[in-house]
Protein backbone atom coordinates (compact mmCIF):
# COMPACT_ATOMS: atom_id res chain seq x y z
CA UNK A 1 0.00 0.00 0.00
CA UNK A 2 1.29 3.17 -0.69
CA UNK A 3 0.90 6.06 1.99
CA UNK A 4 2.50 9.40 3.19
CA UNK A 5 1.35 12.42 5.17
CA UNK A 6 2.01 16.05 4.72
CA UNK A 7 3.33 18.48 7.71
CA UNK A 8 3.15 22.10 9.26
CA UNK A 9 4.69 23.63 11.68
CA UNK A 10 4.70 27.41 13.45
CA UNK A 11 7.03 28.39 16.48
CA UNK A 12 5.94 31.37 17.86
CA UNK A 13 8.41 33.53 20.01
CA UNK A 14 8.24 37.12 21.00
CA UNK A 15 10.06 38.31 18.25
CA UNK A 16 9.64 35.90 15.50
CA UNK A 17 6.77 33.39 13.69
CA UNK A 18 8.76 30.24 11.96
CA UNK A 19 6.72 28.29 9.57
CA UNK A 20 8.01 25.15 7.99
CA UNK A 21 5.59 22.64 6.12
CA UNK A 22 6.36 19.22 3.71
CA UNK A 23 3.64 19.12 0.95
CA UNK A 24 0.42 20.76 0.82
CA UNK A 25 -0.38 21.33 4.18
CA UNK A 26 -0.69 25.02 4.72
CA UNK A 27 -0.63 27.77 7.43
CA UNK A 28 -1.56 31.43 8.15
CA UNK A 29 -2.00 34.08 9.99
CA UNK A 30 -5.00 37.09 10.47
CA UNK A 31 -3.64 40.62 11.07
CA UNK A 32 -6.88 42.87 11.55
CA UNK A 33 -8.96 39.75 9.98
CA UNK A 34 -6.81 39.59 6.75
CA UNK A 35 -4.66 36.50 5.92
CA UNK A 36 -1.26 36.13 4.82
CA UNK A 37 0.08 32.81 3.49
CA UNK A 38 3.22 31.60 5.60
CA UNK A 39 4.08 28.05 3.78
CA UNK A 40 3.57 27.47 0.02
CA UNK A 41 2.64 23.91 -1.47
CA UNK A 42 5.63 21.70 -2.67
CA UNK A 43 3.69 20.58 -5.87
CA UNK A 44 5.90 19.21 -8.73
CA UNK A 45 4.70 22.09 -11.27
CA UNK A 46 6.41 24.52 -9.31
CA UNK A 47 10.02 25.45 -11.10
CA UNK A 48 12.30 25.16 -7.99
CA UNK A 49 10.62 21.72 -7.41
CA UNK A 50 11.00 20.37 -10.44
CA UNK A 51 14.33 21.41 -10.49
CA UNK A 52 15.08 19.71 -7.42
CA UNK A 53 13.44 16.81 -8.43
CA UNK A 54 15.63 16.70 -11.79
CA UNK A 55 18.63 16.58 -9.88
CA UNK A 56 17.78 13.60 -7.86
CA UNK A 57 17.55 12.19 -11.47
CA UNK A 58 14.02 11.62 -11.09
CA UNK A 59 10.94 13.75 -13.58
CA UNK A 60 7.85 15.55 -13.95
CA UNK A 61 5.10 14.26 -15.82
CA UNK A 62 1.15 15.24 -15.80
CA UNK A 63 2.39 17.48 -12.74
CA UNK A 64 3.52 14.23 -10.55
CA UNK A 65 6.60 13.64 -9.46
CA UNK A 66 7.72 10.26 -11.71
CA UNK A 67 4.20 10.72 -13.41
CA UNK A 68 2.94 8.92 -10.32
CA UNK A 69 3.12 11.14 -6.93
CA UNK A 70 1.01 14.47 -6.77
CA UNK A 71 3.24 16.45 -3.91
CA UNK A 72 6.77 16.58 -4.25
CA UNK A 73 7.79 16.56 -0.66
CA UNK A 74 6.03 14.56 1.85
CA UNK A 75 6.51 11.95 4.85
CA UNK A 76 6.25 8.33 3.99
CA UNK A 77 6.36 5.13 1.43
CA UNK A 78 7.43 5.38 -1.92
């Protein structure tokens, strides 16, 4: 069976907000009830992706990573 999960993560300190996510799990914050976006998807379409991807001699095809996986960083089996 194949599985995987996304993540996201914020650390809050007095000074700073640290976001870091793995696939399409997102955060965000309200200031004055507008958001702003703090993680953006990892999706294999995106051009730092797929040039990431090309380098670990793998491809994009049909936007999935190897023509098969839709995010191209998550947590679990490949």
């Amino acid at each position: 069976m194949d599985t995987g999960t996304t993540s996201n993560m914020i650390i809050l300190t007095k000074t700073h907000i640290y976001c870091a996510n793995a696939g399409d799990s997102r955060s965000c914050i309200s200031n004055k009830g507008v958001a702003k976006g703090l993680s953006e998807d990892h999706k294999p379409g995106n051009p730092i992706e797929i040039a990431r991807i090309k380098k670990a001699n793998h491809f994009v095809e049909d936007d999935r990573v190897d023509g098969n996986l839709a995010l191209s960083r998550a947590f679990g089996d490949f």
